[in-house]
C-alpha atoms as a PDB file:
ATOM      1  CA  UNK A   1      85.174 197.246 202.945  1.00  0.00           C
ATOM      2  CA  UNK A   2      86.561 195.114 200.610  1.00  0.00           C
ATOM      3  CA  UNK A   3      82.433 193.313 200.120  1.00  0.00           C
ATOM      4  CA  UNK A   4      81.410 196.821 199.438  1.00  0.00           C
ATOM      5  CA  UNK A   5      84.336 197.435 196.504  1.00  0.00           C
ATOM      6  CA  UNK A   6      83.042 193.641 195.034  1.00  0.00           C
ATOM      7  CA  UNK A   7      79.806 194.826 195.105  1.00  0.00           C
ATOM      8  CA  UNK A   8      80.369 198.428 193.605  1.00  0.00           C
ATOM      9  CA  UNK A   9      83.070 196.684 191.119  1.00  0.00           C
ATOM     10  CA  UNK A  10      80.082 194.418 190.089  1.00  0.00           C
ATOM     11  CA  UNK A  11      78.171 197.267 189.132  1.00  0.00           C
ATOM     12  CA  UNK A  12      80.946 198.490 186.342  1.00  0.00           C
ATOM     13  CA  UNK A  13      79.462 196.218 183.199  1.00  0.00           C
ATOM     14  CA  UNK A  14      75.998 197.485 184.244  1.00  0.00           C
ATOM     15  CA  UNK A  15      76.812 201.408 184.328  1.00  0.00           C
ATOM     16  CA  UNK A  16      78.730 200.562 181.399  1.00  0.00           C
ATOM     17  CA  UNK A  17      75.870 199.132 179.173  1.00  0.00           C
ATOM     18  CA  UNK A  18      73.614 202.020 180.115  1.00  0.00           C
ATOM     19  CA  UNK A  19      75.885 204.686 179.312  1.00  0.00           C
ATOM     20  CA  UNK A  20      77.430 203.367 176.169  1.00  0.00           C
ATOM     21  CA  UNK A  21      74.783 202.208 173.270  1.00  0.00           C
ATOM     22  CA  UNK A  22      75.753 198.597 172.816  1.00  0.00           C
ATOM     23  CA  UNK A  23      74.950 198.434 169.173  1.00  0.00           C
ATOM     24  CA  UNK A  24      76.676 201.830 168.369  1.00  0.00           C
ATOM     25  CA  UNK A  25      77.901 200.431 165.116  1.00  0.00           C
ATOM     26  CA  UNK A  26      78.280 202.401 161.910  1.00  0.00           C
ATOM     27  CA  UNK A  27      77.620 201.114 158.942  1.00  0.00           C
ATOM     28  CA  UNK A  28      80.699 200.447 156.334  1.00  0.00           C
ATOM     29  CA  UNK A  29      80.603 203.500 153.626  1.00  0.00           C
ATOM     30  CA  UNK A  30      80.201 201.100 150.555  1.00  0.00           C
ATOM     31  CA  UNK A  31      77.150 199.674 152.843  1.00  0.00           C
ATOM     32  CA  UNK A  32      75.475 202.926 153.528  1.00  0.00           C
ATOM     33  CA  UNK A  33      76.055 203.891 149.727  1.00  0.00           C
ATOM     34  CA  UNK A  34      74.044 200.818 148.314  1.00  0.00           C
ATOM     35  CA  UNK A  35      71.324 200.889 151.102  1.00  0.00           C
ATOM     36  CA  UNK A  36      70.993 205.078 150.209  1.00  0.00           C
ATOM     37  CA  UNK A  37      70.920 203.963 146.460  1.00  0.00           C
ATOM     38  CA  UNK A  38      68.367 201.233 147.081  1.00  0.00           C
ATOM     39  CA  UNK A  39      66.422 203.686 149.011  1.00  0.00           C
ATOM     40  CA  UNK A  40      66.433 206.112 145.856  1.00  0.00           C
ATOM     41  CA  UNK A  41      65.138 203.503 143.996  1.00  0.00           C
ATOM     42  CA  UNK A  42      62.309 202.753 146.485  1.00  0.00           C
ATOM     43  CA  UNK A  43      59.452 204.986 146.259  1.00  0.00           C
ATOM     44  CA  UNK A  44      57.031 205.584 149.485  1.00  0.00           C
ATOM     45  CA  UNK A  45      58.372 202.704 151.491  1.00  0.00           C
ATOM     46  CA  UNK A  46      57.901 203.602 154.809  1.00  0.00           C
ATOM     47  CA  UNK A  47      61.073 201.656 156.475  1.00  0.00           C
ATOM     48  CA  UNK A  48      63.327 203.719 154.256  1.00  0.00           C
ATOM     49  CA  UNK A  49      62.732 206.561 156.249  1.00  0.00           C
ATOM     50  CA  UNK A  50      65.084 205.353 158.993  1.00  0.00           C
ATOM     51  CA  UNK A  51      68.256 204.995 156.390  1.00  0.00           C
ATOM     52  CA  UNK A  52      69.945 208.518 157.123  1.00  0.00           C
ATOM     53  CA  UNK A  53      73.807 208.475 156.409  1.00  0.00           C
ATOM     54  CA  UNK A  54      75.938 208.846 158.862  1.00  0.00           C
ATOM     55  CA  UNK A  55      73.591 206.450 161.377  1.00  0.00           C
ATOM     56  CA  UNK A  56      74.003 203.346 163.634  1.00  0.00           C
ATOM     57  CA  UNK A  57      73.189 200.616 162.161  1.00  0.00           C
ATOM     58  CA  UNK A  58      70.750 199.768 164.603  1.00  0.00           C
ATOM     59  CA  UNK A  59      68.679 203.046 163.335  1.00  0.00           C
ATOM     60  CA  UNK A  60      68.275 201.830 159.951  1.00  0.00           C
ATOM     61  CA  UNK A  61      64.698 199.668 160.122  1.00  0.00           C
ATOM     62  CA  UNK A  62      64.877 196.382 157.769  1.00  0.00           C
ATOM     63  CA  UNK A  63      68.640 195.444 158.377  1.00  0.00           C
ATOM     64  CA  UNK A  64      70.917 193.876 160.584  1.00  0.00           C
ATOM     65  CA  UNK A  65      74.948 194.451 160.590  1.00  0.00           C
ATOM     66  CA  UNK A  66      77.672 192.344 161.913  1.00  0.00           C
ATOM     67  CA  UNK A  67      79.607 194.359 164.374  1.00  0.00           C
ATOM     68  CA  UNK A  68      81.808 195.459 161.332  1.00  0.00           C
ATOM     69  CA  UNK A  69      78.796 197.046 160.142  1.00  0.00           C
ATOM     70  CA  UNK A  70      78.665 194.883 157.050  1.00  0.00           C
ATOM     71  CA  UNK A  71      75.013 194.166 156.719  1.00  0.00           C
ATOM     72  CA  UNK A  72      73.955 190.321 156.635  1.00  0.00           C
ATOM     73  CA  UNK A  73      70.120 191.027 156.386  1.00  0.00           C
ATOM     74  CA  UNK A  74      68.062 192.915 154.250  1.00  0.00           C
ATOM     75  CA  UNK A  75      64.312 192.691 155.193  1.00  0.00           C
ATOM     76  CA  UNK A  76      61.412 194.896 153.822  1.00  0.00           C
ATOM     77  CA  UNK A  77      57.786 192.804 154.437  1.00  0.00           C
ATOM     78  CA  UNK A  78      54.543 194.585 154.940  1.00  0.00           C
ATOM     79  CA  UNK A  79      54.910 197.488 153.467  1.00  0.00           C
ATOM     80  CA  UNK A  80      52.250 197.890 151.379  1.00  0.00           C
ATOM     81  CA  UNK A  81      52.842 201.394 149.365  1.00  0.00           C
ATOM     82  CA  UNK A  82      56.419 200.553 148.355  1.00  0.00           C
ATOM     83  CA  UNK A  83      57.152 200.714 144.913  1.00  0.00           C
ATOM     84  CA  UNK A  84      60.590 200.379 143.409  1.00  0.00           C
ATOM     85  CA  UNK A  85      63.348 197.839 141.209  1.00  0.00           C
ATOM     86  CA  UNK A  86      65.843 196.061 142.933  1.00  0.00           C
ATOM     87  CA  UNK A  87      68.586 198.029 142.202  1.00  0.00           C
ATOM     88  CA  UNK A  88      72.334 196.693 140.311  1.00  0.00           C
ATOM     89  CA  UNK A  89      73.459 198.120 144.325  1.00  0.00           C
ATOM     90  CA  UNK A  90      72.264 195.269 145.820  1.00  0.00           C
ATOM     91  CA  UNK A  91      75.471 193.295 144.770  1.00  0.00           C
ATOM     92  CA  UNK A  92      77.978 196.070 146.945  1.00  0.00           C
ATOM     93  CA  UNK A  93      76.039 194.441 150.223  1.00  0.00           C
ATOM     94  CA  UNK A  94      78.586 191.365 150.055  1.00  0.00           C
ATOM     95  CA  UNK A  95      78.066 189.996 153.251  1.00  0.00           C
ATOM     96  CA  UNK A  96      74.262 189.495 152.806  1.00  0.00           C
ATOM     97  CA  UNK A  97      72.978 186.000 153.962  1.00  0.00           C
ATOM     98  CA  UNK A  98      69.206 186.497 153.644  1.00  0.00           C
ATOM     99  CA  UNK A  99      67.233 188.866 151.439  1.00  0.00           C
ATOM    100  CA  UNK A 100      63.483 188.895 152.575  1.00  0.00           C
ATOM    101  CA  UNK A 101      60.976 191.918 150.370  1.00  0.00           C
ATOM    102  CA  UNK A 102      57.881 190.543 150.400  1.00  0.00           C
ATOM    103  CA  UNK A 103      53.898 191.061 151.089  1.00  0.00           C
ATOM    104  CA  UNK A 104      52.274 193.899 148.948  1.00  0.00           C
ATOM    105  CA  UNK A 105      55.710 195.384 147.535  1.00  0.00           C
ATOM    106  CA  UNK A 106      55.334 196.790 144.108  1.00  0.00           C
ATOM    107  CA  UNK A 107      58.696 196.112 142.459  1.00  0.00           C
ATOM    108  CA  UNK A 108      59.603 196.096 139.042  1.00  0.00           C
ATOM    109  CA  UNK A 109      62.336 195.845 136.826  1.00  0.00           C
ATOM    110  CA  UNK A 110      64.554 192.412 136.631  1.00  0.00           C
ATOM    111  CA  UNK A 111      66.878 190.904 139.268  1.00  0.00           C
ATOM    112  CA  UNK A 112      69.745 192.507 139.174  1.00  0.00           C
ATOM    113  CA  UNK A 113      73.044 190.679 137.810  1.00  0.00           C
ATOM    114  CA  UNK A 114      74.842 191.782 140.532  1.00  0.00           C
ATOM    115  CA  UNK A 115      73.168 189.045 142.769  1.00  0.00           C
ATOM    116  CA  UNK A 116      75.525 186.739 141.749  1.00  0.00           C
ATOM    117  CA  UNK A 117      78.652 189.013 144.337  1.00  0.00           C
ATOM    118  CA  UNK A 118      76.325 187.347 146.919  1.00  0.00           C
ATOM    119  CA  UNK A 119      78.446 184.534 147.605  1.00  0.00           C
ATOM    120  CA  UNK A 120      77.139 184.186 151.132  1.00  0.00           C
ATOM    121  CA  UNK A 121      73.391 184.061 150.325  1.00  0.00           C
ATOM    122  CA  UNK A 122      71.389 181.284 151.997  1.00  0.00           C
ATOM    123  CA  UNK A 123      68.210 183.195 151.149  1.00  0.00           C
ATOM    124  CA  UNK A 124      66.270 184.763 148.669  1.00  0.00           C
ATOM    125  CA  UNK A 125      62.729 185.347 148.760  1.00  0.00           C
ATOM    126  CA  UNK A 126      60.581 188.230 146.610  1.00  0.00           C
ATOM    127  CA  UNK A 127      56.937 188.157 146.963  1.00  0.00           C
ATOM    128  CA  UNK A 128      54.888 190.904 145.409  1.00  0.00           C
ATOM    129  CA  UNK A 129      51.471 191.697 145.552  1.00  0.00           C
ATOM    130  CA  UNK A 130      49.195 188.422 145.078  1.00  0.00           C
ATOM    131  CA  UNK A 131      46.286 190.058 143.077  1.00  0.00           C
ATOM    132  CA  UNK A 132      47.241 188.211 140.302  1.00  0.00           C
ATOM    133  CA  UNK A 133      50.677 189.715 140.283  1.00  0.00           C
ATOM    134  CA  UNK A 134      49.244 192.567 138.455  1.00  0.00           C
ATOM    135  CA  UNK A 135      50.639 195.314 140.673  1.00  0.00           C
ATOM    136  CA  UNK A 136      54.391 193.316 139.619  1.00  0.00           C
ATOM    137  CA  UNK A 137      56.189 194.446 137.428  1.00  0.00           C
ATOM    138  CA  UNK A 138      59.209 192.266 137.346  1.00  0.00           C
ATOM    139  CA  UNK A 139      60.600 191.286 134.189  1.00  0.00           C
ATOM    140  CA  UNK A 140      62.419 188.813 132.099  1.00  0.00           C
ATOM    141  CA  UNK A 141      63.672 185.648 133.219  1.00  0.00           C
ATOM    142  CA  UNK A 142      65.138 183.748 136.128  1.00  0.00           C
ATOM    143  CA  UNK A 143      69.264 184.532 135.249  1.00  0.00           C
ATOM    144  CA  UNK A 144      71.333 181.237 134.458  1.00  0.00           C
ATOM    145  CA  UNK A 145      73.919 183.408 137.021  1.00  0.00           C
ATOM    146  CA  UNK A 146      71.447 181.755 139.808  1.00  0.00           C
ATOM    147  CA  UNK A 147      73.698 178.856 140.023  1.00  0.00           C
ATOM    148  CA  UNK A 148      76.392 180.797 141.154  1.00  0.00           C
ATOM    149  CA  UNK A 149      74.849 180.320 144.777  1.00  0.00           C
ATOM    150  CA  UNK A 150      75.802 177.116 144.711  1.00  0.00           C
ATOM    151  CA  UNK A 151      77.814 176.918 147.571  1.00  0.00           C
ATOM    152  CA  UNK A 152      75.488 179.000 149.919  1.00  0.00           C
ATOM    153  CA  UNK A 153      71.503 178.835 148.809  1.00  0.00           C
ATOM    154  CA  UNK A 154      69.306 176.674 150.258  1.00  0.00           C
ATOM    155  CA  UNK A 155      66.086 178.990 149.916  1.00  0.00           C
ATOM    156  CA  UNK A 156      64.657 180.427 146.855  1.00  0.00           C
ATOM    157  CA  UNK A 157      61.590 182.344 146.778  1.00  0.00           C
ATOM    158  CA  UNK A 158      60.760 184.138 143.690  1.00  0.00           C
ATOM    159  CA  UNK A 159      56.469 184.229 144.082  1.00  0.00           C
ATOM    160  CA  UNK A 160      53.914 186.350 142.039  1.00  0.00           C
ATOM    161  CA  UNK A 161      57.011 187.998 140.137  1.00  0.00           C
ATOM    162  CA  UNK A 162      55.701 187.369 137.080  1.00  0.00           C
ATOM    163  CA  UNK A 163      59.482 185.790 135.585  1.00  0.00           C
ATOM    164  CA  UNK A 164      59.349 184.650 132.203  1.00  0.00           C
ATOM    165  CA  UNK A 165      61.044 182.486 130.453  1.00  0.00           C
ATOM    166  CA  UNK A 166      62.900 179.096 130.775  1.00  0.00           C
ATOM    167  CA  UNK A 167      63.878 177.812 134.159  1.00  0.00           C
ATOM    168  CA  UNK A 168      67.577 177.957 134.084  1.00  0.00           C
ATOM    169  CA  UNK A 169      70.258 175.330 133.643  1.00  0.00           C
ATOM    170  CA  UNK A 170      72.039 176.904 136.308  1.00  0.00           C
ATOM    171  CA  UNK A 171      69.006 176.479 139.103  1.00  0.00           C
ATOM    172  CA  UNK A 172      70.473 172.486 138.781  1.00  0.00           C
ATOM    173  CA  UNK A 173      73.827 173.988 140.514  1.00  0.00           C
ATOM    174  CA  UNK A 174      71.952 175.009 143.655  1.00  0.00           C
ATOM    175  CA  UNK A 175      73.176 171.674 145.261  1.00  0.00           C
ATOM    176  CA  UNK A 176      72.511 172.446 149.072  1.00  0.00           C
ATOM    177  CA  UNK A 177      68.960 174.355 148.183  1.00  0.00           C
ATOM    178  CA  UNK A 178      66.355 172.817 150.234  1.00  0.00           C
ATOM    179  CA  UNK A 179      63.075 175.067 149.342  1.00  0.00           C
ATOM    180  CA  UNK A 180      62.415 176.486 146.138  1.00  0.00           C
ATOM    181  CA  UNK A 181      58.614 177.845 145.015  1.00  0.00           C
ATOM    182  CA  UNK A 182      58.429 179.356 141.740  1.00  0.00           C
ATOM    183  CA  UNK A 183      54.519 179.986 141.597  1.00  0.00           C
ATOM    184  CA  UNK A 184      52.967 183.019 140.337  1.00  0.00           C
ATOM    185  CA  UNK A 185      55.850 183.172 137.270  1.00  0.00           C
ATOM    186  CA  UNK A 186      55.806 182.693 133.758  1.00  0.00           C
ATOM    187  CA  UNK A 187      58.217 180.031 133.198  1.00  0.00           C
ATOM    188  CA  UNK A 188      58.460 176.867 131.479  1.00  0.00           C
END
């Protein structure tokens, strides 16, 4: 009897994990509003499809949340027909650590000054479409704000953006970056 309650009271975690969803996390409401904004701003990107209000995070393709449901992760690659600016939002998702939109994205506009609320990012990396960066439409230059990372970037990828302008002051601040590629810009 009491082998038989051990073994049935071994079972409990088990049941447990296939009843309840184990990442059954909702998303903050000033995270779902940026990530809805962003997707606004985002033309025909496929992943966007999955960010419907009111979801688990773990429905929403291209993210990852703490189990707060702060998001730490933004990652759109390989989605060719997206077209869209990185949108002032960005800066609400506080808690990001990596930022990852690369391979055939169309994006245009500049980056947003509201990158520098990203105290926690270790990563940022934009690559748009490598035909010559012609499909890219990002403009002006790298901000000097860039150096307010300094306590947290160590990668920065801005490639085929098509950035103009001087290569800030600030990028000097970046004192724990340990990969930075420029290429494909306009600055000197």
């Amino acid at each position: 009897m009491k082998s038989s309650f051990l073994a049935l009271f071994s079972l409990v975690p088990l049941l447990a994990s296939a009843i309840l969803p184990s990442n059954a996390v909702p998303l903050l409401p000033s995270q779902e509003s940026a990530l809805i904004s962003l997707k606004t701003a985002w033309r025909s990107c496929p992943v966007t499809k999955t960010w419907v209000a009111g979801a688990d995070c773990s429905k929403w393709s291209g993210i990852s949340c703490d189990d707060r449901g702060a998001v730490f992760q933004l990652y759109i690659y390989g989605e060719n027909s997206c077209t869209g600016a990185l949108t002032e939002s960005v800066g609400n998702l506080t808690e990001l650590t990596s930022i990852t939109i690369s391979d055939n994205w169309r994006i245009y506009g500049s980056l947003p000054k509201s990158l520098s609320n990203l105290q926690k990012l270790e990563s940022l990396e934009i690559r748009t479409d490598f035909n010559g960066g012609r499909n890219s439409g990002l403009s002006g230059a790298l901000p000097n704000s860039i150096g307010n990372f300094a306590r947290s970037l160590t990668s920065l990828m801005l490639l085929g953006t098509r950035l103009t302008g001087s290569i800030p002051r600030g990028l000097s601040r970046l004192s724990r970056l340990v990969y930075l590629n420029l290429d494909g810009n306009r600055l000197t």
